[in-house]
N, C-alpha and C. Protein backbone atom coordinates (compact mmCIF):
# COMPACT_ATOMS: atom_id res chain seq x y z
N UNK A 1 53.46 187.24 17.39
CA UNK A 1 53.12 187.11 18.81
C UNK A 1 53.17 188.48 19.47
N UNK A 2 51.87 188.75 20.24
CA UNK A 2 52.07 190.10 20.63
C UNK A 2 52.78 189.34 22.61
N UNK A 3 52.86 191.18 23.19
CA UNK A 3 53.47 191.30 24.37
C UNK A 3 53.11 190.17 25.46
N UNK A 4 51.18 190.14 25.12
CA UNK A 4 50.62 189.46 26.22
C UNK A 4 50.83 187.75 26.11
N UNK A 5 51.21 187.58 24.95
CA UNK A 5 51.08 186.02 24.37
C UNK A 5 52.61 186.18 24.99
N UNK A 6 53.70 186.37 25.03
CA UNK A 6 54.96 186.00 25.64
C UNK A 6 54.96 185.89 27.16
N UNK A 7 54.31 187.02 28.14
CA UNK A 7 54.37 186.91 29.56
C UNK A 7 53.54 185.88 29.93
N UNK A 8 53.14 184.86 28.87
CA UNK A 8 52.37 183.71 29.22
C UNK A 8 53.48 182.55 29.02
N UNK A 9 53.73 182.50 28.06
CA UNK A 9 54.83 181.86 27.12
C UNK A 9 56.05 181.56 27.86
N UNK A 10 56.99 182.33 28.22
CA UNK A 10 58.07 182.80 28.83
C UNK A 10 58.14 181.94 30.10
N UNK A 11 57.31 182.03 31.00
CA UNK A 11 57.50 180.37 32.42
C UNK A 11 57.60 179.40 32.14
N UNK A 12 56.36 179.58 31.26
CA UNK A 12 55.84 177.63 30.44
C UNK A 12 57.29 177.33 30.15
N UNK A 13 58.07 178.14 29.08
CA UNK A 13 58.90 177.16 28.58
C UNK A 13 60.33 177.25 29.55
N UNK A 14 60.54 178.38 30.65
CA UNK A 14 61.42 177.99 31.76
C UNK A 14 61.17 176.62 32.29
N UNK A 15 60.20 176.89 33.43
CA UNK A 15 59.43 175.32 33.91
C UNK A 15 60.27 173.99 32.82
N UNK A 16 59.61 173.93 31.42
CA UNK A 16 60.01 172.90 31.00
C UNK A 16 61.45 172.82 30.77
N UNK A 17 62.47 173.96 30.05
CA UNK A 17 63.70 174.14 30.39
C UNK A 17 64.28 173.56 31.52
N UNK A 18 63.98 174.14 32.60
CA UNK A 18 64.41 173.94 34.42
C UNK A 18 63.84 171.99 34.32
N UNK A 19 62.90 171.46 34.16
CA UNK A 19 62.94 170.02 34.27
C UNK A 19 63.48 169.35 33.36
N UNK A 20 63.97 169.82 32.30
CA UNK A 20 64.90 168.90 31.46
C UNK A 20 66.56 168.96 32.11
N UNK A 21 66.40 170.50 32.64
CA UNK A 21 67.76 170.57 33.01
C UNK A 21 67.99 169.26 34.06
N UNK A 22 67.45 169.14 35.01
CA UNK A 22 67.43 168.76 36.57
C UNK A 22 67.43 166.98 35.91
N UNK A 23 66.96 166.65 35.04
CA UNK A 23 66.86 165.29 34.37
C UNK A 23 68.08 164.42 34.13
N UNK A 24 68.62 166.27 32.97
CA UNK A 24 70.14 165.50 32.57
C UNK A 24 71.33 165.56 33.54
N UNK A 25 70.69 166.36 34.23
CA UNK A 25 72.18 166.70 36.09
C UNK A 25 71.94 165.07 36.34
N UNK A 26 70.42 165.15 36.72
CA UNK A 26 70.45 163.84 37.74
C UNK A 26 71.02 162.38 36.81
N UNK A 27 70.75 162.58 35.80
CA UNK A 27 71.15 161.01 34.98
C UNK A 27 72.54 160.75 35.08
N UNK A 28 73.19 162.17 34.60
CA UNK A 28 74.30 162.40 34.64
C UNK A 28 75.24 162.09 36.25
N UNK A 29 74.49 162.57 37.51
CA UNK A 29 74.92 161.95 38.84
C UNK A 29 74.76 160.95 38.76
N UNK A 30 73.58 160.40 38.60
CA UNK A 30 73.24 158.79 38.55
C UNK A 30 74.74 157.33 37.93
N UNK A 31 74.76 158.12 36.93
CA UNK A 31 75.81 156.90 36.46
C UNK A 31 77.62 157.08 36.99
N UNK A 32 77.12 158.31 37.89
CA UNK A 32 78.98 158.86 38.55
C UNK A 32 78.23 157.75 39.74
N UNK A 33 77.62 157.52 40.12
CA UNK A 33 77.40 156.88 41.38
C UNK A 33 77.53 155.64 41.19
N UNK A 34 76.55 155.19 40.06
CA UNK A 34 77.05 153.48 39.82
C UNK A 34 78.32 153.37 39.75
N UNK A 35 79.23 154.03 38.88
CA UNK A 35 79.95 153.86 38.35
C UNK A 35 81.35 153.87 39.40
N UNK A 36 81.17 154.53 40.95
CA UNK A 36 82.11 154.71 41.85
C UNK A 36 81.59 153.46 42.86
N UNK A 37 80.37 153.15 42.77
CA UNK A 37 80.01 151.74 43.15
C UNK A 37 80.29 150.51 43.07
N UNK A 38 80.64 150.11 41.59
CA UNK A 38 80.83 149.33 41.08
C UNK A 38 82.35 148.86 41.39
N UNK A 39 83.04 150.23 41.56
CA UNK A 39 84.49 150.60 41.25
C UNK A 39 84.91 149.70 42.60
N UNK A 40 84.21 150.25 44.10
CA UNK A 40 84.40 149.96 45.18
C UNK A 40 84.30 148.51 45.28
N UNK A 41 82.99 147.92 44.42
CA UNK A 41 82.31 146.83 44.65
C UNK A 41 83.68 146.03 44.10
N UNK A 42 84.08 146.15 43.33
CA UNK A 42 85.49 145.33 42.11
C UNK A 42 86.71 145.11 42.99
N UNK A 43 86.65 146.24 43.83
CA UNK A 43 87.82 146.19 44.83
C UNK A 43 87.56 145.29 46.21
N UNK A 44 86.57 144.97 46.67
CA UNK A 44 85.98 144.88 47.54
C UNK A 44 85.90 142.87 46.97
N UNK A 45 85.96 142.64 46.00
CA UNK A 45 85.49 141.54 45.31
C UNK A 45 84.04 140.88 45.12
N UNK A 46 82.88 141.58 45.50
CA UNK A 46 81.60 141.34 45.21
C UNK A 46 81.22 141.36 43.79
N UNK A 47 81.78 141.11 42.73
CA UNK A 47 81.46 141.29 41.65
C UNK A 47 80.13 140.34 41.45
């Protein structure tokens, strides 16, 4: 791979990097939220 084939290369695979990241944050928030939901909901007795 020459110079010019990388300053092409090099975003593309940030971009896709940066949206996998933001995927596994959010899944990862996602189930802290059910999961403090649920917690409330148990206490609350709405099961």
């Amino acid at each position: 791979m020459d110079k010019y084939s990388l300053i092409s290369l090099i975003p593309s695979v940030a971009i896709v990097v940066g949206c996998v990241a933001i995927v596994v944050v959010g899944v990862k928030m996602l189930r802290k939220f059910i999961a403090e939901d649920a917690a409330k909901a148990e206490m609350r007795g709405f099961e």
